[in-house]
C-alpha atoms as a PDB file:
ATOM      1  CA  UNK A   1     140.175 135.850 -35.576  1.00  0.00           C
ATOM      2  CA  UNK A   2     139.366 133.674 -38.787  1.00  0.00           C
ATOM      3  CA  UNK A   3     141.241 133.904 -41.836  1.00  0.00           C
ATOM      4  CA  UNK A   4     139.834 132.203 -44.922  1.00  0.00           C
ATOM      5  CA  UNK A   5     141.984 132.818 -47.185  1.00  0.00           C
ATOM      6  CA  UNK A   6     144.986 130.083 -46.949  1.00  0.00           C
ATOM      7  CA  UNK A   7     147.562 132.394 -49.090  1.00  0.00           C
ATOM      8  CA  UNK A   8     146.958 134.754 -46.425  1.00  0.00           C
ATOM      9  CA  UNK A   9     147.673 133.008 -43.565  1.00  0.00           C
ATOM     10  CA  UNK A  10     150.925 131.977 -45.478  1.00  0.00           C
ATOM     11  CA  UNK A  11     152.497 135.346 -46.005  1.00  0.00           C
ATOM     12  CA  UNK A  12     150.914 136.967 -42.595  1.00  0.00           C
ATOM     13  CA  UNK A  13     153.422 133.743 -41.152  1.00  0.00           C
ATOM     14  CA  UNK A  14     156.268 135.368 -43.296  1.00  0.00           C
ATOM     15  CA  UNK A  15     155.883 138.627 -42.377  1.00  0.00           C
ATOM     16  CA  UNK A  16     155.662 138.103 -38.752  1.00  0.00           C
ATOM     17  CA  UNK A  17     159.260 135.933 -39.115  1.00  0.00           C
ATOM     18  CA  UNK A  18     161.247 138.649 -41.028  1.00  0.00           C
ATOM     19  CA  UNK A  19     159.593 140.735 -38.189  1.00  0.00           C
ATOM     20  CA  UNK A  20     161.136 138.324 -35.403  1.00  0.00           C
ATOM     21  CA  UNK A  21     164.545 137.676 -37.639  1.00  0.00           C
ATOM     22  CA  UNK A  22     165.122 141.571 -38.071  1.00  0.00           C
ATOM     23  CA  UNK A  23     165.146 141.884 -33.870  1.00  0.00           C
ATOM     24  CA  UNK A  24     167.317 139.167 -33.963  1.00  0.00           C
ATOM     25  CA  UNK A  25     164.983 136.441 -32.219  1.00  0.00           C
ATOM     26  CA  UNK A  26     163.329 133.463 -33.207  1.00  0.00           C
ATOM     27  CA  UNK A  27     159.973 132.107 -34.268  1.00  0.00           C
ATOM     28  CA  UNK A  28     158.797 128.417 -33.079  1.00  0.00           C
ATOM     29  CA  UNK A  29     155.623 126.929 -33.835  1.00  0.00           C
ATOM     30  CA  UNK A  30     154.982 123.199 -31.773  1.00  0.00           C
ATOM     31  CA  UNK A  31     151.915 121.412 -33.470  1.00  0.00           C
ATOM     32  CA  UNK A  32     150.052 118.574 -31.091  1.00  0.00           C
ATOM     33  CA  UNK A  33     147.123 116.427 -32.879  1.00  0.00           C
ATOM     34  CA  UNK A  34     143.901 117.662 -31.237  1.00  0.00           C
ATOM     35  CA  UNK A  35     145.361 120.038 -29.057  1.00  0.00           C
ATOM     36  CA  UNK A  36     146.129 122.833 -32.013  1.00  0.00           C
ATOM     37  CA  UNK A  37     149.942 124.733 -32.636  1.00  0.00           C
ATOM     38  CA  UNK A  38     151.414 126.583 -30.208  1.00  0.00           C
ATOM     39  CA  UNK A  39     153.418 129.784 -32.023  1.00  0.00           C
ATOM     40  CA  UNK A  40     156.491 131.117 -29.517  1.00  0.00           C
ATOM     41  CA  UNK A  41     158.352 134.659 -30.316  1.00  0.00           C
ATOM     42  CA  UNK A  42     161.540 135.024 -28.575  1.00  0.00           C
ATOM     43  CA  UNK A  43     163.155 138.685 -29.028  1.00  0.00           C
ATOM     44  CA  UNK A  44     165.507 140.442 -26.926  1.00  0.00           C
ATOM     45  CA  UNK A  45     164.655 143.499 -24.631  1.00  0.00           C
ATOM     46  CA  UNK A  46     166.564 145.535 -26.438  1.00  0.00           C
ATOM     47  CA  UNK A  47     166.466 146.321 -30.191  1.00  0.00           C
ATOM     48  CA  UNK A  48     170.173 146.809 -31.052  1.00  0.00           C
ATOM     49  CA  UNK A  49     171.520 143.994 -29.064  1.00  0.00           C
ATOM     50  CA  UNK A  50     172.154 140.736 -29.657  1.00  0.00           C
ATOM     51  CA  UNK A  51     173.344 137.542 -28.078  1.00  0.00           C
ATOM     52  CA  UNK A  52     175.543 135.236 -30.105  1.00  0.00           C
ATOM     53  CA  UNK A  53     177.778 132.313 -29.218  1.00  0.00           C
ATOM     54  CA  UNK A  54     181.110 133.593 -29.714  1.00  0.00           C
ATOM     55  CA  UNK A  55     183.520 130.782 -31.469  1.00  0.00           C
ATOM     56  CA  UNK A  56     186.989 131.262 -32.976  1.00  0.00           C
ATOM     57  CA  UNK A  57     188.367 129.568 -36.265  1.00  0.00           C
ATOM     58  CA  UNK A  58     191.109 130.843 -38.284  1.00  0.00           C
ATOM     59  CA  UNK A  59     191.994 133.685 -35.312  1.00  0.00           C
ATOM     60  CA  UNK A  60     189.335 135.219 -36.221  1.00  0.00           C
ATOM     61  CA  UNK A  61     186.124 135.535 -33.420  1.00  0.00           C
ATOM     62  CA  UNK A  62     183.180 134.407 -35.148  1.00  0.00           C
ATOM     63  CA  UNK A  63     179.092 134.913 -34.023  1.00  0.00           C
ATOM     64  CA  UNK A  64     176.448 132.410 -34.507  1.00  0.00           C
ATOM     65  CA  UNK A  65     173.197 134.170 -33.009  1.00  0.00           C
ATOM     66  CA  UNK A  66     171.853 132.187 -30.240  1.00  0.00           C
ATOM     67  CA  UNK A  67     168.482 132.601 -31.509  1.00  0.00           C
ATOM     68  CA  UNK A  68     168.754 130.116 -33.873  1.00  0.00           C
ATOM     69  CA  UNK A  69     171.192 127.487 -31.964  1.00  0.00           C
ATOM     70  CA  UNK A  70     168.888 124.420 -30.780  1.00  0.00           C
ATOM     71  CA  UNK A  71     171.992 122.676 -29.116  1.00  0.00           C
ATOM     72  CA  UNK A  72     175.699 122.504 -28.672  1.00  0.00           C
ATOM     73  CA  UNK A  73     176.947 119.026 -28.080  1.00  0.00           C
ATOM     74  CA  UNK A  74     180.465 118.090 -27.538  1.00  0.00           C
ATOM     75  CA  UNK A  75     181.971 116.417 -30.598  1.00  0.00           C
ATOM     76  CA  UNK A  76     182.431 113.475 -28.755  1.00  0.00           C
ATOM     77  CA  UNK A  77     178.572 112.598 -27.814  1.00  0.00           C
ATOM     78  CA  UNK A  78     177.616 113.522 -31.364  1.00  0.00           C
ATOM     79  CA  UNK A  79     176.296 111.073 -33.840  1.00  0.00           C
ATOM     80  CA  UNK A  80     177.979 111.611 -36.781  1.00  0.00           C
ATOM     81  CA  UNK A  81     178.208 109.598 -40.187  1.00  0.00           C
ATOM     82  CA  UNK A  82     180.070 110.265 -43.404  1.00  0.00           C
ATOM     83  CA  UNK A  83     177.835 110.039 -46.866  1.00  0.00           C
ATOM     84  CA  UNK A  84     180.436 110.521 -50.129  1.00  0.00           C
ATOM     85  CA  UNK A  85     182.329 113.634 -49.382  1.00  0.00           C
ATOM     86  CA  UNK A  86     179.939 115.421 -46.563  1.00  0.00           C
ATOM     87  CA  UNK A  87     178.598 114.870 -43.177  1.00  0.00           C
ATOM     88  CA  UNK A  88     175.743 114.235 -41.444  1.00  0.00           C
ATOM     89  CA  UNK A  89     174.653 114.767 -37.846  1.00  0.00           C
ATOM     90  CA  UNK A  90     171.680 112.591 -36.411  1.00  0.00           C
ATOM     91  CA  UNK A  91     169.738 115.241 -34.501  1.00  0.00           C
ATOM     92  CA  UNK A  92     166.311 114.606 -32.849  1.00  0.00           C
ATOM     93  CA  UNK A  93     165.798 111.691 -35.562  1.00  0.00           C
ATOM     94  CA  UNK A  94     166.912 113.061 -38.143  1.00  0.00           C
ATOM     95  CA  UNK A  95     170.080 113.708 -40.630  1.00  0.00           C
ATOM     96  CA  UNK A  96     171.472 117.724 -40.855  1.00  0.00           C
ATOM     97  CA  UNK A  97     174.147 118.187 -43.355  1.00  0.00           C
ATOM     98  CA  UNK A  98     177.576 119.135 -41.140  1.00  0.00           C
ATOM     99  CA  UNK A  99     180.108 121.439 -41.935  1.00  0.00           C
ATOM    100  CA  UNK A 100     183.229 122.842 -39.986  1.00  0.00           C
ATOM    101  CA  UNK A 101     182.677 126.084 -39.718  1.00  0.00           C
ATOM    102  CA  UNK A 102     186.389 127.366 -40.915  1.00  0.00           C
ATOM    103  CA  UNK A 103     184.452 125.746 -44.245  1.00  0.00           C
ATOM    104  CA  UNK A 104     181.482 128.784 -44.033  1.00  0.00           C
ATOM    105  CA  UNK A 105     183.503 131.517 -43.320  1.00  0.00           C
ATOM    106  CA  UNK A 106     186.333 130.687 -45.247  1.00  0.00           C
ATOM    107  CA  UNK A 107     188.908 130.763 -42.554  1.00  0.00           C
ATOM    108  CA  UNK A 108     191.760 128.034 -42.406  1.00  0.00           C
ATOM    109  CA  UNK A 109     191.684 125.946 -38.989  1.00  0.00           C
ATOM    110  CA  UNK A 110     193.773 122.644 -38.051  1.00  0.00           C
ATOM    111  CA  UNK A 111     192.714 122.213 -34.735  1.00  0.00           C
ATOM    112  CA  UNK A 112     190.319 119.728 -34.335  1.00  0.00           C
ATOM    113  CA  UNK A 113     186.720 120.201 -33.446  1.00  0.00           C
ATOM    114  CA  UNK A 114     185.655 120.115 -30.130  1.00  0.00           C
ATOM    115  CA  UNK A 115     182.196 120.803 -30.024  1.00  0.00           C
ATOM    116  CA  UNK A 116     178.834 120.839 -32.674  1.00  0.00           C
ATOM    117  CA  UNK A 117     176.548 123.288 -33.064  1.00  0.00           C
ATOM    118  CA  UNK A 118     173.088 122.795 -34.409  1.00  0.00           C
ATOM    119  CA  UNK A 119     171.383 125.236 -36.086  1.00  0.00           C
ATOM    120  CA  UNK A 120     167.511 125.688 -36.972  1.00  0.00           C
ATOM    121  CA  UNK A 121     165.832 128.472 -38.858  1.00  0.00           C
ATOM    122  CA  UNK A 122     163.654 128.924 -41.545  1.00  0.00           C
ATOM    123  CA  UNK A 123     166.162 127.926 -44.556  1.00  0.00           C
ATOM    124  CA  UNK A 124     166.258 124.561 -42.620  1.00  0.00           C
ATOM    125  CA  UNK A 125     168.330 122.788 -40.759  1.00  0.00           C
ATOM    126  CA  UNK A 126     171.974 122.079 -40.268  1.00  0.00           C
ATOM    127  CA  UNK A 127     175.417 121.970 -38.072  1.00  0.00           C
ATOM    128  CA  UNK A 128     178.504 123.469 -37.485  1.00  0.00           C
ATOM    129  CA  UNK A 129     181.773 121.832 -35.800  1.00  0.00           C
ATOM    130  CA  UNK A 130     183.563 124.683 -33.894  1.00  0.00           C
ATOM    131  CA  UNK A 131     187.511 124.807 -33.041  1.00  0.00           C
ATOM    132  CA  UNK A 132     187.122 126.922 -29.877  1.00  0.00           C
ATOM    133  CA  UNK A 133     184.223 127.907 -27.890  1.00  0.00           C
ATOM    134  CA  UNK A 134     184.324 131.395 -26.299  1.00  0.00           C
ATOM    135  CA  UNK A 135     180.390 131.712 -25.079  1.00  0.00           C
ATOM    136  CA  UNK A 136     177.514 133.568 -25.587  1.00  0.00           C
ATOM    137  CA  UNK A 137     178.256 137.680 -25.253  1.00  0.00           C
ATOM    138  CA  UNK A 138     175.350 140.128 -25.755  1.00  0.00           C
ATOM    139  CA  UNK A 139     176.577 142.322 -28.314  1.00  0.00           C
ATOM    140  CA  UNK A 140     175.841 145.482 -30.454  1.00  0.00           C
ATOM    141  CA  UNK A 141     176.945 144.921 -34.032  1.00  0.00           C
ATOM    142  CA  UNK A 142     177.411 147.417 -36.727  1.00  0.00           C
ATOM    143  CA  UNK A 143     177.098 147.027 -40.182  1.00  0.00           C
ATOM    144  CA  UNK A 144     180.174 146.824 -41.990  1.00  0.00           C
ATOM    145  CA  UNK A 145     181.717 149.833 -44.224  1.00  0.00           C
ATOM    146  CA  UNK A 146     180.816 149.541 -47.846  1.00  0.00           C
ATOM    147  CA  UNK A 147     184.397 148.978 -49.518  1.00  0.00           C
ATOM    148  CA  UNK A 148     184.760 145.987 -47.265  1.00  0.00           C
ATOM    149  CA  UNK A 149     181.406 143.882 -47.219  1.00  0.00           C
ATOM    150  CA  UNK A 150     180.266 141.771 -49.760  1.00  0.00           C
ATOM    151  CA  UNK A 151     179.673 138.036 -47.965  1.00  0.00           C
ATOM    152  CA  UNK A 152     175.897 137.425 -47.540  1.00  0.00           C
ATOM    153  CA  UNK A 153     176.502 135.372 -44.006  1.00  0.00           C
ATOM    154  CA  UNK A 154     178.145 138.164 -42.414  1.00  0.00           C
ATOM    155  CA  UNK A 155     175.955 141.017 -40.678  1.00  0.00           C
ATOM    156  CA  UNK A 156     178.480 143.199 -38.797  1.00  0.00           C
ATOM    157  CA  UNK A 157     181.369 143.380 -36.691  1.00  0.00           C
ATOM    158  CA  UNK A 158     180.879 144.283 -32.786  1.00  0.00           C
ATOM    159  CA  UNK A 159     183.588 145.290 -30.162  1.00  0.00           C
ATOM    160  CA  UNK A 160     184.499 142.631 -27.716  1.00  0.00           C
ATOM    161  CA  UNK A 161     186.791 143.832 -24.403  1.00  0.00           C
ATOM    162  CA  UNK A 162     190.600 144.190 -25.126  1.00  0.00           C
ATOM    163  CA  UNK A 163     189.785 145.667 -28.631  1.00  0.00           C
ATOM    164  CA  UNK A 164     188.475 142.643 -29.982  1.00  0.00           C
ATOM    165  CA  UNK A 165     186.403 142.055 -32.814  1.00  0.00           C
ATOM    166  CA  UNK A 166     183.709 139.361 -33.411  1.00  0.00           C
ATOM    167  CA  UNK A 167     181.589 139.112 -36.950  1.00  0.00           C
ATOM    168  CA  UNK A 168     177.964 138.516 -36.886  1.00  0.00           C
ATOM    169  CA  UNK A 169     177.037 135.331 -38.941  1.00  0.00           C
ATOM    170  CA  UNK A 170     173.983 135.630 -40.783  1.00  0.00           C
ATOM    171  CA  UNK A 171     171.933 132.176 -39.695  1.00  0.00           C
ATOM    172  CA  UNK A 172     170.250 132.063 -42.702  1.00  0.00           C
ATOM    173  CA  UNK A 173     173.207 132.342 -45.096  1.00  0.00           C
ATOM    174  CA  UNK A 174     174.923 129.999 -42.748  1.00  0.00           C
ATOM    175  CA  UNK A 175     172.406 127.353 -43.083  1.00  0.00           C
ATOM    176  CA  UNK A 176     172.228 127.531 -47.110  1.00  0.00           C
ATOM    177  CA  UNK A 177     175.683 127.101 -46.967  1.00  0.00           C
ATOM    178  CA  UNK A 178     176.261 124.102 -45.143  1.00  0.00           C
ATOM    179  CA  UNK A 179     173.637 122.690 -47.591  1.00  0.00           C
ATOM    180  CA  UNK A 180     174.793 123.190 -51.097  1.00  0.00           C
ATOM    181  CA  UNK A 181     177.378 121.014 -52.317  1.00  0.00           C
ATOM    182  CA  UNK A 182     180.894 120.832 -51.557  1.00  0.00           C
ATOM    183  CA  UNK A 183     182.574 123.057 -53.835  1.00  0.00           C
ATOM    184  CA  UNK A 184     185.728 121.857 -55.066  1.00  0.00           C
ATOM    185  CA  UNK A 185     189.200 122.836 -53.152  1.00  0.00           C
ATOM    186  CA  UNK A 186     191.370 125.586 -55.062  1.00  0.00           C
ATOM    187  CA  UNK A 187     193.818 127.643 -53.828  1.00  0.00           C
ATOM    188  CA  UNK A 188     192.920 130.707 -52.263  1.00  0.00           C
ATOM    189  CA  UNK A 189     195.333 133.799 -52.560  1.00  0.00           C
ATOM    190  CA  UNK A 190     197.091 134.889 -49.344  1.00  0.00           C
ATOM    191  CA  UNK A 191     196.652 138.799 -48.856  1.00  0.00           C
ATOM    192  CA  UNK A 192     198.367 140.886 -45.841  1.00  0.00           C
ATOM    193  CA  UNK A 193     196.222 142.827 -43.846  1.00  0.00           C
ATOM    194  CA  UNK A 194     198.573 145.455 -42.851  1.00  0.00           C
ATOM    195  CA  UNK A 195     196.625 148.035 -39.902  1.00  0.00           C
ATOM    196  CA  UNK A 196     197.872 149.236 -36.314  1.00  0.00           C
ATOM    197  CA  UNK A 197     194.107 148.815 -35.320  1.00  0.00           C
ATOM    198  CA  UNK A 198     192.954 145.460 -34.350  1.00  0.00           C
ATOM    199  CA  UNK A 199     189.401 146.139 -34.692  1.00  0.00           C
ATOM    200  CA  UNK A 200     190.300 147.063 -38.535  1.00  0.00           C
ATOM    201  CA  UNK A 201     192.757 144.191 -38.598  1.00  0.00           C
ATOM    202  CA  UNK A 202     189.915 141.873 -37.855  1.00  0.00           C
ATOM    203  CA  UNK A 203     186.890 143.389 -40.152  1.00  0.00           C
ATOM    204  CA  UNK A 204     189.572 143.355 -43.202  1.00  0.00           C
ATOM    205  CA  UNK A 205     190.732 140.161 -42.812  1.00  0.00           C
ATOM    206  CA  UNK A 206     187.153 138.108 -41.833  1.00  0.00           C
ATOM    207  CA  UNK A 207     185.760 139.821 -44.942  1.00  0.00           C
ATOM    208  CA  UNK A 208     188.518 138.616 -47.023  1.00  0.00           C
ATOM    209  CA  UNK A 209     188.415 135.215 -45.786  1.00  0.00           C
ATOM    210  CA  UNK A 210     184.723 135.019 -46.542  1.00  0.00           C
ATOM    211  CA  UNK A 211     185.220 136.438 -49.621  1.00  0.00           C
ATOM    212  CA  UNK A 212     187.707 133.524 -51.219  1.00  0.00           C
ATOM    213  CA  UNK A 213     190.938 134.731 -49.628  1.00  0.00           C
ATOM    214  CA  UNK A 214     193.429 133.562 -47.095  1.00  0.00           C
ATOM    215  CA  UNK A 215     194.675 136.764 -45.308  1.00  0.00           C
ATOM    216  CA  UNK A 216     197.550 136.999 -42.568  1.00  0.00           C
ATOM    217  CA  UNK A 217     197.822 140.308 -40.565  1.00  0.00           C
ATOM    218  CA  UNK A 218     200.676 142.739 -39.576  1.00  0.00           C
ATOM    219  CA  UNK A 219     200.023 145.808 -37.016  1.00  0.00           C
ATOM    220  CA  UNK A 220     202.996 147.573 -38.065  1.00  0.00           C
ATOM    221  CA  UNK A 221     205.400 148.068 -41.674  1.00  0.00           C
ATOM    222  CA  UNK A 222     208.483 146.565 -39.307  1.00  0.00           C
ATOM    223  CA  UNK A 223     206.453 143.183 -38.873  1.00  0.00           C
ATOM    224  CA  UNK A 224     204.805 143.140 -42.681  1.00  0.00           C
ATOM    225  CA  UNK A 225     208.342 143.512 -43.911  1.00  0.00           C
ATOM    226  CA  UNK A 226     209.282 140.453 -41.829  1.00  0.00           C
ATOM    227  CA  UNK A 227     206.001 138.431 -43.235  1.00  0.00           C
ATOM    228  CA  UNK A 228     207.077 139.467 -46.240  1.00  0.00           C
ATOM    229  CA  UNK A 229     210.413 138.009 -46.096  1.00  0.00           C
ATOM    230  CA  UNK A 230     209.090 134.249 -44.170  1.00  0.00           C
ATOM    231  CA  UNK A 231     206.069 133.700 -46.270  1.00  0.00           C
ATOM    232  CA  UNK A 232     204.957 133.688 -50.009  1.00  0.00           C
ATOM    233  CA  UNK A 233     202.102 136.631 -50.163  1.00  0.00           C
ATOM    234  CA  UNK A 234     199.944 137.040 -53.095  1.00  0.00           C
ATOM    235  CA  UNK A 235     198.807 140.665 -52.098  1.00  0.00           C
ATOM    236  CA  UNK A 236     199.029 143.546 -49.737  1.00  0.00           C
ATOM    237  CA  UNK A 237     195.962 145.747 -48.549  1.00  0.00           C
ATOM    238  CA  UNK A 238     197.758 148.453 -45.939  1.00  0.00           C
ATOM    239  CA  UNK A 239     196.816 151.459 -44.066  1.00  0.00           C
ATOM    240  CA  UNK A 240     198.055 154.452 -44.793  1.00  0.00           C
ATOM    241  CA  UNK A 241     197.935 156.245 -41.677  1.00  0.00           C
ATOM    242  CA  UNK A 242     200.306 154.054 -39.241  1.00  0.00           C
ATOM    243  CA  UNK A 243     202.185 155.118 -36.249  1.00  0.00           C
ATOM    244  CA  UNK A 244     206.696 154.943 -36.429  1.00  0.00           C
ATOM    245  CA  UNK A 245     206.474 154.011 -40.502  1.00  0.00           C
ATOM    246  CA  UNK A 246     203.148 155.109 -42.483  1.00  0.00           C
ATOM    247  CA  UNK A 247     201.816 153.050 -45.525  1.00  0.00           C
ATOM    248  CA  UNK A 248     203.721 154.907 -47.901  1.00  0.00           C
ATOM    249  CA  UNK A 249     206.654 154.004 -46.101  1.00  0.00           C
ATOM    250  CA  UNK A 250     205.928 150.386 -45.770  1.00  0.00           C
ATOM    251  CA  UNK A 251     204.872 150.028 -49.926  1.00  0.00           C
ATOM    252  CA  UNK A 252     208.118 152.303 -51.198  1.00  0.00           C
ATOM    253  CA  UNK A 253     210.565 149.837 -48.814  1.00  0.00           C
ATOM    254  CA  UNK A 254     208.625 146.527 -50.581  1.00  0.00           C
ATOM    255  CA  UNK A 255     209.293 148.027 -54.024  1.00  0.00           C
ATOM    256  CA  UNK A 256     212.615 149.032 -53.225  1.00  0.00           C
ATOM    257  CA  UNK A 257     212.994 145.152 -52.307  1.00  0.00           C
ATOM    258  CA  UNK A 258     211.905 144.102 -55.766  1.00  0.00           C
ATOM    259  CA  UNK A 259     208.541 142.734 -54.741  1.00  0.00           C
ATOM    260  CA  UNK A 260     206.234 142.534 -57.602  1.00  0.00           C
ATOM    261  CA  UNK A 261     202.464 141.786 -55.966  1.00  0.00           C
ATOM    262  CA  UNK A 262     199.339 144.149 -55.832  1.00  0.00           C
ATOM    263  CA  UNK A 263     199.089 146.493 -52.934  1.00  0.00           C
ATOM    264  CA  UNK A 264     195.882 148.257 -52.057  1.00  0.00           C
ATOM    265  CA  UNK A 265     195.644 151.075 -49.943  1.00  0.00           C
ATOM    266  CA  UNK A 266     192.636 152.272 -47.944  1.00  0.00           C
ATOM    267  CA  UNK A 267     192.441 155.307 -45.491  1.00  0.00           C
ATOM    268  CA  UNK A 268     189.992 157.540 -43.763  1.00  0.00           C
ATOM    269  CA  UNK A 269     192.237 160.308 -43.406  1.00  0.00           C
ATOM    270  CA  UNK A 270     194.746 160.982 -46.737  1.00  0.00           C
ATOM    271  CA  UNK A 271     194.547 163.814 -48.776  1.00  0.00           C
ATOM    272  CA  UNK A 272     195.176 164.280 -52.415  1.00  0.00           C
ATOM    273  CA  UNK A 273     198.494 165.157 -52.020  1.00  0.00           C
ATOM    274  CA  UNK A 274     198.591 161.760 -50.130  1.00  0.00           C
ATOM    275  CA  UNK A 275     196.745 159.921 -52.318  1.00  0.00           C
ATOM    276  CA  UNK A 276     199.419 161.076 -55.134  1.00  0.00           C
ATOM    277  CA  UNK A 277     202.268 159.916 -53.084  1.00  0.00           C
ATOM    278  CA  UNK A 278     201.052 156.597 -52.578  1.00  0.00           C
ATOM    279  CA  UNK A 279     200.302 156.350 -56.691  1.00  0.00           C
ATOM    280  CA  UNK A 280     204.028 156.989 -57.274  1.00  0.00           C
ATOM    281  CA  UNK A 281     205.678 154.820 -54.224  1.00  0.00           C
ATOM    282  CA  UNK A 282     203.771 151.774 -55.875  1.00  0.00           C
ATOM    283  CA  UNK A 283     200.152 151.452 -54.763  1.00  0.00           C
ATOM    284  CA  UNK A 284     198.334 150.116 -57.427  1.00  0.00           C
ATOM    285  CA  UNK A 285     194.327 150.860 -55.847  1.00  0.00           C
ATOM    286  CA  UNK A 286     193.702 153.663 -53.198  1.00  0.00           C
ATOM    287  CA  UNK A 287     190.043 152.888 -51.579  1.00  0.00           C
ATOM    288  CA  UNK A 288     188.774 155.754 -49.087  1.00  0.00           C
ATOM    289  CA  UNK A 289     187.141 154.154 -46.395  1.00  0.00           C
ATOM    290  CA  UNK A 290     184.050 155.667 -46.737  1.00  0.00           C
ATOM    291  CA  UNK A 291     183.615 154.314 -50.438  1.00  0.00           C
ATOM    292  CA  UNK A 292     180.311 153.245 -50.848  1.00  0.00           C
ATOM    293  CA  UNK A 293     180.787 150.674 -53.530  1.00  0.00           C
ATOM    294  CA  UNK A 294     179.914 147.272 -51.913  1.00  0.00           C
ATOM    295  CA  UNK A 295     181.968 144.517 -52.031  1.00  0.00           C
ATOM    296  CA  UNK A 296     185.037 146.947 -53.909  1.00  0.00           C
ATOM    297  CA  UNK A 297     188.034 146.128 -52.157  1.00  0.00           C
ATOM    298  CA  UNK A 298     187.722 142.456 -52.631  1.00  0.00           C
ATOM    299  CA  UNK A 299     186.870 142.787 -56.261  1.00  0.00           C
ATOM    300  CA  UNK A 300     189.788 145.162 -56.856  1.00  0.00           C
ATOM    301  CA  UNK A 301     191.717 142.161 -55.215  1.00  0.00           C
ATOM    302  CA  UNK A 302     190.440 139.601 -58.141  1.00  0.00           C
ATOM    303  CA  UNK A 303     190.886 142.136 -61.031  1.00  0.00           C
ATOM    304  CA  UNK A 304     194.727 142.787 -59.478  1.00  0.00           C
ATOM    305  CA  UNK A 305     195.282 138.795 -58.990  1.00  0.00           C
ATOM    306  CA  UNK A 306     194.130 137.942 -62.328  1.00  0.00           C
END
C-alpha cells in the first residue's frame, strides 16, 4: 500500500502505538540502509493480562511492564557517570538519565541498589536502579478506586499470592520522570495507613507515597496506638470497619491521648449513623470508598496539613 501523504503516515504510526500501549505490548521499528525498516508488535495473548517485573522499594511491590524493559544489568556491570546532581547510564552508546526508583514513586529506600533497569518507549529513554528484584509475574491489574488515585505513573494495583499487592507503573510517566529535573528535597509529611486488609494497606499507602507523602502502616488500632506513641506522625487515614477495635475506637482513644493531627476516615460499609459517630469522636474528613472524586483523599490530606 502507498501512502503519499507524509502527515499521514505520521499519525497512522501513532495510532497503531496507543493501539499496542493500551494491550500492554510494545512497538519496535529496526531501520537497515537499503534493506528498508522492519516494524515488530509484541502483545500478550490475553487482553487483561500483563507481565511486569515485580521490584520492591519502600515495602511497597512495585511493576515496571516488561514490555518496555530493554535490559536489566546488575549495578555492578553498569556504566554509570555522575553529571551535576543526576546520573547517567551508558547504554548501547549512548547516555539515559538514571534515577532510583524509590525517587519515581516516591517511596523512601536505604538499601542500596542492586540491579538497573533500562527502559525504552516512546517518551524516550531512561533507567531505573532497583533495591530488590522479585521477577516478572503475569498479572491482572485493576484500576484504582477514585478517592485514592491521582499519580499519572501508576495504572492499577493487582493481587500477588499471600494477599499481596503490586502497583502497575505507567512506562511512559516513568520515563518523563526520570527526565525532568531534580526537584528539590523537602520534607514529605508522614501519614498512617491504618487497615486490617493488606491489599488496602498497600493501594493507600503506594498512592500516598506517589502523591508527596511518606506513609507507615498499622493493620490494627492496638499497633497504630503503638506507632503513635514511637514515631512523630503528621496524619492518620483509618478504616472504619476493623476487627477487635473499629476506627471509631482507634480515633476517640488518640483524642482522648491529646493528639492534635488530621485523621481521615474512609469506608465501604458505614452508615449515617456511623458516619455521625466518627464526626463527633474526632474525624475531621469521612471519604466513602466509592467516591468518585479523583485524586480526593490526598488533596483532603494537603488542605488538612496546611
Amino acid at each position: 500500500m502507498c501512502i503519499r501523504d507524509s502527515n499521514s503516515v505520521g499519525a497512522g504510526l501513532s495510532d497503531v502505538a496507543d493501539a499496542v500501549e493500551s494491550l500492554y505490548g510494545r512497538i519496535r521499528l529496526e531501520s537497515e540502509p537499503g534493506a528498508g525498516t522492519t516494524v515488530t508488535l509484541v502483545v500478550p495473548t490475553v487482553r487483561d493480562l500483563q507481565r511486569v517485573l515485580v521490584v520492591d522499594s519502600g515495602g511497597m511491590k512495585w511493576g515496571i511492564p516488561e514490555a518496555v524493559i530493554d535490559a536489566v544489568v546488575p549495578i555492578g556491570e553498569a556504566r554509570i557517570r555522575a553529571v551535576g546532581d543526576r546520573q547517567l547510564l551508558d547504554f548501547e552508546g549512548n547516555e539515559i538519565p538514571l534515577v532510583p526508583i524509590a525517587g519515581v514513586v516516591g517511596a523512601t529506600d536505604s538499601r542500596p541498589a542492586i540491579e538497573v533497569v533500562a527502559l525504552a518507549h516512546r517518551a524516550g529513554s531512561a533507567a531505573v536502579t532497583v533495591n530488590e528484584v522479585l521477577g516478572v509475574r503475569e498479572v491482572a491489574a485493576k484500576e484504582l478506586g477514585p478517592v485514592v488515585s491521582g499519580p499519572p505513573h501508576i495504572t492499577g494495583a493487582a493481587l500477588m499470592g499471600g494477599g499481596e499487592v503490586v502497583l502497575v507503573l505507567d512506562a511512559g510517566a516513568v520515563v518523563q520522570m526520570c527526565q525532568s529535573v531534580p526537584q528539590p528535597v523537602v520534607r514529605r509529611a508522614r501519614v498512617l495507613v491504618v487497615d486490617d486488609s493488606q491489599g488496602a494497606r498497600a493501594v493507600i499507602a503506594g498512592s500516598l507515597a506517589s502523591s508527596g507523602f511518606t506513609p507507615s502502616v498499622a493493620k490494627s488500632a492496638f499497633e497504630a496506638l503503638e506507632i503513635l506513641e514511637e514515631e512523630h506522625i503528621d496524619a492518620l487515614v483509618v478504616d472504619f470497619s476493623m476487627p477487635a477495635q473499629d476506627g471509631v475506637e482507634l480515633v476517640s482513644k488518640v483524642r482522648s491521648a491529646g493528639i492534635q493531627l488530621p485523621i481521615v476516615m474512609l469506608s465501604g460499609v458505614a452508615k449515617a449513623e456511623d458516619r455521625e459517630r466518627a464526626l463527633e469522636a474526632g474525624v475531621d474528613a469521612f471519604f466513602e470508598k466509592a467516591d468518585f472524586r479523583e485524586g480526593a483523599l490526598a488533596a483532603q490530606l494537603r488542605s488538612l496539613l496546611d
